[in-house]
N, C-alpha and C. Protein backbone atom coordinates (compact mmCIF):
# COMPACT_ATOMS: atom_id res chain seq x y z
N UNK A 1 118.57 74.41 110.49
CA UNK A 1 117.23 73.89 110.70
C UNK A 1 117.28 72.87 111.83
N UNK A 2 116.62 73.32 112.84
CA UNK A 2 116.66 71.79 114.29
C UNK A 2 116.32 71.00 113.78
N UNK A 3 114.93 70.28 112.90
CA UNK A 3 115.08 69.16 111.95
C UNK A 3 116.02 68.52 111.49
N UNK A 4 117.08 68.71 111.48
CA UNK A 4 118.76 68.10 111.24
C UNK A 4 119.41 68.16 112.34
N UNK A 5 119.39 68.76 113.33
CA UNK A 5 120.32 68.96 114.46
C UNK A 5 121.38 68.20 115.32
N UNK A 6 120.66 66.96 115.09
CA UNK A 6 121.09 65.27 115.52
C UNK A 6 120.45 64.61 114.93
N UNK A 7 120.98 63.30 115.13
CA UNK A 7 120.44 62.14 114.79
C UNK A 7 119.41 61.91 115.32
N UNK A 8 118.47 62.33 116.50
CA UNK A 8 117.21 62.31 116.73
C UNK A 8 116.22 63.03 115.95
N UNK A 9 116.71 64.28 115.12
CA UNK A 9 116.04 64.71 114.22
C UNK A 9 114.52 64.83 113.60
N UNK A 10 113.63 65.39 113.46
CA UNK A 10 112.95 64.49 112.60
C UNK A 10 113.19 64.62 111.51
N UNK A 11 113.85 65.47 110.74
CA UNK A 11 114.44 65.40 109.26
C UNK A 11 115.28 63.94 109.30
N UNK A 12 115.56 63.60 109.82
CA UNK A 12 116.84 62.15 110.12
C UNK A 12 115.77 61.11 110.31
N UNK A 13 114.66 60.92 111.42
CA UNK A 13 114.00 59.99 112.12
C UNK A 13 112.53 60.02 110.94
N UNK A 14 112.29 60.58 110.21
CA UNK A 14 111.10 60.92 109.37
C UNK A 14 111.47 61.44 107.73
N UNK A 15 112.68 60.67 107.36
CA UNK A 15 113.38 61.10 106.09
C UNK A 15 111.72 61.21 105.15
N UNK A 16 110.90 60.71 105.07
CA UNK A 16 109.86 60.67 104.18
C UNK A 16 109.00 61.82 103.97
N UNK A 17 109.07 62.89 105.03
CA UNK A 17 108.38 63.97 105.15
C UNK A 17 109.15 65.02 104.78
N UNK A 18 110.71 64.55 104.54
CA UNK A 18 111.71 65.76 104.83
C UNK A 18 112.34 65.48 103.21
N UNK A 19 112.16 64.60 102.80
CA UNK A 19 112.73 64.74 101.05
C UNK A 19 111.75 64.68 99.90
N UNK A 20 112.48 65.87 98.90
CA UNK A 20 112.83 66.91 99.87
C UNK A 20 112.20 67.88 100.91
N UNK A 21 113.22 68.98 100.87
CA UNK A 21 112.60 69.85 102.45
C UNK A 21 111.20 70.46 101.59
N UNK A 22 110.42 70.09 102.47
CA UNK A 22 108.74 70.90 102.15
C UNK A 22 108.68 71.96 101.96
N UNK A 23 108.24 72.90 100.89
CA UNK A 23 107.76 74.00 101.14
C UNK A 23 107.46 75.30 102.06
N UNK A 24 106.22 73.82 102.77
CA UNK A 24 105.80 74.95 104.13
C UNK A 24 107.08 74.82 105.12
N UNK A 25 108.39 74.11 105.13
CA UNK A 25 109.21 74.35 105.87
C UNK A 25 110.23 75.34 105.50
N UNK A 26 109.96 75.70 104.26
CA UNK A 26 111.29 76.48 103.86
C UNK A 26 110.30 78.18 103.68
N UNK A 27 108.86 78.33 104.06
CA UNK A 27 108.25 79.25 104.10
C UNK A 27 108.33 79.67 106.00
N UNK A 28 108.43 78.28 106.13
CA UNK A 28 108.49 79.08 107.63
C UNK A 28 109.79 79.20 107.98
N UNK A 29 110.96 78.86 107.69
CA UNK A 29 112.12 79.55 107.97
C UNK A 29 112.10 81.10 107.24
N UNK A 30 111.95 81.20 106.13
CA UNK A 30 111.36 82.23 105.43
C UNK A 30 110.77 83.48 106.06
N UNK A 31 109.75 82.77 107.13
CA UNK A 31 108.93 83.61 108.00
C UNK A 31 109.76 84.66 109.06
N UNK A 32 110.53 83.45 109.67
CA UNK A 32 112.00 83.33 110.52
C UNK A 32 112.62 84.60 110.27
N UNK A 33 113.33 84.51 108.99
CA UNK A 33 114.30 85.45 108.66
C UNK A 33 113.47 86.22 107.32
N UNK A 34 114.29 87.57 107.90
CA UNK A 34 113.67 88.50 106.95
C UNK A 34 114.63 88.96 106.22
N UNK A 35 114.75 90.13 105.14
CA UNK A 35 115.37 90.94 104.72
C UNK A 35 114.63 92.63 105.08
N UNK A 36 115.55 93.17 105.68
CA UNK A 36 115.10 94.60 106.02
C UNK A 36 115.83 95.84 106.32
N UNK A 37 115.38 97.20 106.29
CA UNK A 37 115.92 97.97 106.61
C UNK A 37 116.74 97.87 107.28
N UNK A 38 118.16 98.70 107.65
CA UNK A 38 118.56 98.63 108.95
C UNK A 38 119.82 99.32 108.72
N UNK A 39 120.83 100.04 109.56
CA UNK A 39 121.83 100.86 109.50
C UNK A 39 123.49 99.98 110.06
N UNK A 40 123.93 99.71 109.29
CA UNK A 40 125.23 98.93 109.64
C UNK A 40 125.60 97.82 108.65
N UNK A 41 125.93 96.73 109.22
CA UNK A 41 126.46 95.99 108.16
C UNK A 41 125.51 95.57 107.39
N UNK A 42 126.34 95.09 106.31
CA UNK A 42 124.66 94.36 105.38
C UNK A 42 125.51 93.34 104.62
N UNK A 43 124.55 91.82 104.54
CA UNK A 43 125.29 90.82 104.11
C UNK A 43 124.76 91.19 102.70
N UNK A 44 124.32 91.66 102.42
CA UNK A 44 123.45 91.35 101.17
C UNK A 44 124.20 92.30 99.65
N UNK A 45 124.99 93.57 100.39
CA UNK A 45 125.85 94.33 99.32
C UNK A 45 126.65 95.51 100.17
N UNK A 46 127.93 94.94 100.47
CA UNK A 46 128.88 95.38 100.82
C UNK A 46 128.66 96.85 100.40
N UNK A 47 128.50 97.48 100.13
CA UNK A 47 128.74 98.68 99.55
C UNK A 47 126.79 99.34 99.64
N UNK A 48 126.24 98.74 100.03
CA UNK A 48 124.58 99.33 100.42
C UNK A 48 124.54 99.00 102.13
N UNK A 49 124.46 99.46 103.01
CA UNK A 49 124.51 99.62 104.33
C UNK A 49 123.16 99.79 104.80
N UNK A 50 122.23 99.56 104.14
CA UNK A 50 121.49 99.41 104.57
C UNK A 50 120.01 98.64 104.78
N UNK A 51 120.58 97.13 104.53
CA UNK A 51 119.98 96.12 104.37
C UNK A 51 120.66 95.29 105.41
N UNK A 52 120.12 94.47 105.92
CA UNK A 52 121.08 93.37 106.85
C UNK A 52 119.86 92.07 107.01
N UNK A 53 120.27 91.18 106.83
CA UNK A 53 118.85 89.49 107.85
C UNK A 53 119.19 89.99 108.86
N UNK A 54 118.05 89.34 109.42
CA UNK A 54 117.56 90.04 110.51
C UNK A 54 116.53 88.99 110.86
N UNK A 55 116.50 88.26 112.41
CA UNK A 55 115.36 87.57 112.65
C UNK A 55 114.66 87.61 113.37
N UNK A 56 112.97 87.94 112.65
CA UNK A 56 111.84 88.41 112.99
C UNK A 56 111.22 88.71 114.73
N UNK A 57 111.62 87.51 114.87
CA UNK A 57 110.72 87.09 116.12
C UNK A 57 112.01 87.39 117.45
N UNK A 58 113.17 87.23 117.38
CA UNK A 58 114.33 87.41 117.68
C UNK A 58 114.49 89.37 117.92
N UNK A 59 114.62 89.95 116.90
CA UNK A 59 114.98 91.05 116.84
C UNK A 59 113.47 92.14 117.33
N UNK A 60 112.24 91.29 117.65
CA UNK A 60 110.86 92.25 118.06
C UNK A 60 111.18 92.01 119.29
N UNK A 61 112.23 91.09 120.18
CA UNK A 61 112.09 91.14 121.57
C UNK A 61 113.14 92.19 122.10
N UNK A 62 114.46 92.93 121.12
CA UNK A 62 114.50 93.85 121.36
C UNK A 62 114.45 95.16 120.82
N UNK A 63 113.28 95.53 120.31
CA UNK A 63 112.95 96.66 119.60
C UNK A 63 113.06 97.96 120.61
N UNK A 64 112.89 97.60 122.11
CA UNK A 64 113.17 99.54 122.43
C UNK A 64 114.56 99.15 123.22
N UNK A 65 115.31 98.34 122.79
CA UNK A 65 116.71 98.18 123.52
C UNK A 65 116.84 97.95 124.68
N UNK A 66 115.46 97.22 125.43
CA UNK A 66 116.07 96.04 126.42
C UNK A 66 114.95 94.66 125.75
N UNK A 67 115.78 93.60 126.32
CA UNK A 67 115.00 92.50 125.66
C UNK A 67 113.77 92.08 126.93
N UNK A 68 112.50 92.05 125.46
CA UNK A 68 111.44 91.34 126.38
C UNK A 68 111.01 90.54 125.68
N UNK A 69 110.34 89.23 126.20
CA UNK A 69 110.02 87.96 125.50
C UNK A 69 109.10 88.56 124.57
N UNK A 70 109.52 87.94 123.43
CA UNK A 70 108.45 88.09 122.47
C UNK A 70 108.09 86.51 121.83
N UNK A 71 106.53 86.58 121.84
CA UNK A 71 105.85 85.10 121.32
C UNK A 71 105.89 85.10 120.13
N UNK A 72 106.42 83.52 119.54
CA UNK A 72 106.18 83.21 118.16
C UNK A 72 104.53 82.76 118.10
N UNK A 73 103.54 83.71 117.23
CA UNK A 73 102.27 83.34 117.80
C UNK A 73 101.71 84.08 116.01
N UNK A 74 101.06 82.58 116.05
CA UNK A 74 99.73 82.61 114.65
C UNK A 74 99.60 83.86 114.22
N UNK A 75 98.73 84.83 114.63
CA UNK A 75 98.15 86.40 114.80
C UNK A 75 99.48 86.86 114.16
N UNK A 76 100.48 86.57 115.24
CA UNK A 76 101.40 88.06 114.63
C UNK A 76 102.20 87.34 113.17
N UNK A 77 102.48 86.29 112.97
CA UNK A 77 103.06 86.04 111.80
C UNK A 77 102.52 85.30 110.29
N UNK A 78 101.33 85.05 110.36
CA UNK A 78 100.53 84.06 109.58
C UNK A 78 99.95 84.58 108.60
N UNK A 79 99.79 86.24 108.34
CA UNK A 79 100.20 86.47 106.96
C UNK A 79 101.78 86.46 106.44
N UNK A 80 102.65 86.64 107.15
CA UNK A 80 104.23 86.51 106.24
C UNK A 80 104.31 84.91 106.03
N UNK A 81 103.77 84.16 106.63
CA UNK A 81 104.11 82.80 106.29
C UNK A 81 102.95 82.21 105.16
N UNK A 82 102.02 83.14 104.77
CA UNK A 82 101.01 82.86 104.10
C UNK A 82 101.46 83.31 102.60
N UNK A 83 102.33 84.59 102.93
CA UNK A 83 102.91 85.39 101.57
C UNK A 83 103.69 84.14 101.04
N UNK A 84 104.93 84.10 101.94
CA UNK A 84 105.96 82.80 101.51
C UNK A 84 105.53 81.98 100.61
N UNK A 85 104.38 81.14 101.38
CA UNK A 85 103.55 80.30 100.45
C UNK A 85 103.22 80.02 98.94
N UNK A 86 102.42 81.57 99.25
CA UNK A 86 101.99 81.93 98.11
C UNK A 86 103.11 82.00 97.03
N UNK A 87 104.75 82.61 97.13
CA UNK A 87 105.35 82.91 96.37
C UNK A 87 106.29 82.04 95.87
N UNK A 88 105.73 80.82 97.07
CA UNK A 88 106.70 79.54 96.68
C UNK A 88 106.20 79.00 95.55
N UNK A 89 104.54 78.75 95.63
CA UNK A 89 103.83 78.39 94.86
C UNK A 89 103.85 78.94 93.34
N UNK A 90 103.77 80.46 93.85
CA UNK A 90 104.11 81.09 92.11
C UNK A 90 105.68 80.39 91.42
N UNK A 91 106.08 80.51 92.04
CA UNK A 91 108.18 80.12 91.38
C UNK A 91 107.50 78.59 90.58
N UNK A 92 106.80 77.61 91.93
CA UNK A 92 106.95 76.36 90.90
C UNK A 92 105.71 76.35 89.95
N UNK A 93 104.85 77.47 89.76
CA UNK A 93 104.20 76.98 88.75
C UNK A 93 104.43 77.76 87.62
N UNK A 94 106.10 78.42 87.79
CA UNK A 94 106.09 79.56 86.37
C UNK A 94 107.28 78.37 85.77
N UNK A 95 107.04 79.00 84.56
CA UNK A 95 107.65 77.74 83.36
C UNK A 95 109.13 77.29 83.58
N UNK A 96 110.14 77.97 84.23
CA UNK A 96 110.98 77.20 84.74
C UNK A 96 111.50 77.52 86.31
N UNK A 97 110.62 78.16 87.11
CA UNK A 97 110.64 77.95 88.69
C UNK A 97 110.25 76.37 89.24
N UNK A 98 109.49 75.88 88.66
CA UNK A 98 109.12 74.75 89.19
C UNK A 98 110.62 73.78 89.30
N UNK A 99 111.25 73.66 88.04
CA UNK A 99 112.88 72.72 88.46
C UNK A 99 113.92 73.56 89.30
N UNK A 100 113.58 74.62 89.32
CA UNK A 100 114.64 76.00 90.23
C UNK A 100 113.75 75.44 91.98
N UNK A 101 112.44 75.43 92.11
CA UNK A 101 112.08 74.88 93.66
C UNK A 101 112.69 73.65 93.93
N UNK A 102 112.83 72.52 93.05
CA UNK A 102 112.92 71.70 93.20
C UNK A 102 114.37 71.40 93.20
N UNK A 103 115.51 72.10 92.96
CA UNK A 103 116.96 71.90 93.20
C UNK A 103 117.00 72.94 94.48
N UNK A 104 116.27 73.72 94.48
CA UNK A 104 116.66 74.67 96.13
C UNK A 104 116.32 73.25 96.95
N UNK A 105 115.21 72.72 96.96
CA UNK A 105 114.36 71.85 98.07
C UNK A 105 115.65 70.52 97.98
N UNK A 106 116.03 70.28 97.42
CA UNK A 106 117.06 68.81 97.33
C UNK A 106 118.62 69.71 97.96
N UNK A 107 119.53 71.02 97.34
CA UNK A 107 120.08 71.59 97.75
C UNK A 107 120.13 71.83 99.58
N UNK A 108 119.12 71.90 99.94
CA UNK A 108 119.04 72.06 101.31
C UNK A 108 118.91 70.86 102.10
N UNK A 109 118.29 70.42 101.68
CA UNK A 109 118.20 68.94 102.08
C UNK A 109 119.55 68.22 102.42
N UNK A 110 120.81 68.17 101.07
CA UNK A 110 122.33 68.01 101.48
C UNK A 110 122.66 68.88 102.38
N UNK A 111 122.13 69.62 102.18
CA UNK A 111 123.04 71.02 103.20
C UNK A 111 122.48 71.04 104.75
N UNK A 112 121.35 70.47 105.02
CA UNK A 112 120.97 70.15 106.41
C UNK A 112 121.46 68.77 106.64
N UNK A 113 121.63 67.66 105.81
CA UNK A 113 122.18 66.39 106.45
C UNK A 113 123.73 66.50 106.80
């Protein structure tokens, strides 16, 4: 997360906004990286080949196999970051997602400082 990156940070320079990590920040990394189709390695089950992360905005600039800029832009991603949301929201309001959000959100938090 660049929010940690240095000590200029704003996760570092704005600890008050960043503990723990927000929601809408861990929906928009979320947004970031996907899980998806795909033919080759796959982190996700050694033995299924056909899953791999994969990031979104990253991997649409080379979809016909030469790279062209592709914009991180409202329109094209603001329902997947809207889903996120939404599903963050469901976890903490089911009867024990809410302490499961809340050790991911502190978990990352060590893990970015």
């Amino acid at each position: 997360m660049t929010w940690f990156q240095d000590n200029n940070g704003d996760g570092i320079v704005f600890p008050e906004y960043f503990t723990p990590i927000p929601t809408r920040a861990i929906a928009l990394v979320l947004t970031a990286v996907r899980i998806g189709p795909t033919r080759g390695f796959t982190a996700m089950d050694p033995d299924d080949c056909t899953r791999c992360c994969q990031i979104e905005c990253c991997i649409d600039e080379w979809t016909d196999g030469t790279r062209k800029a592709s914009n991180w832009n409202e329109g094209r991603y603001k329902n997947v970051y809207h889903s996120h949301i939404s599903s963050l929201n469901e976890l903490r309001n089911h009867p024990q997602g809410g302490a499961l959000l809340t050790q991911i959100q502190y978990n990352l938090l060590k893990d970015a400082r």
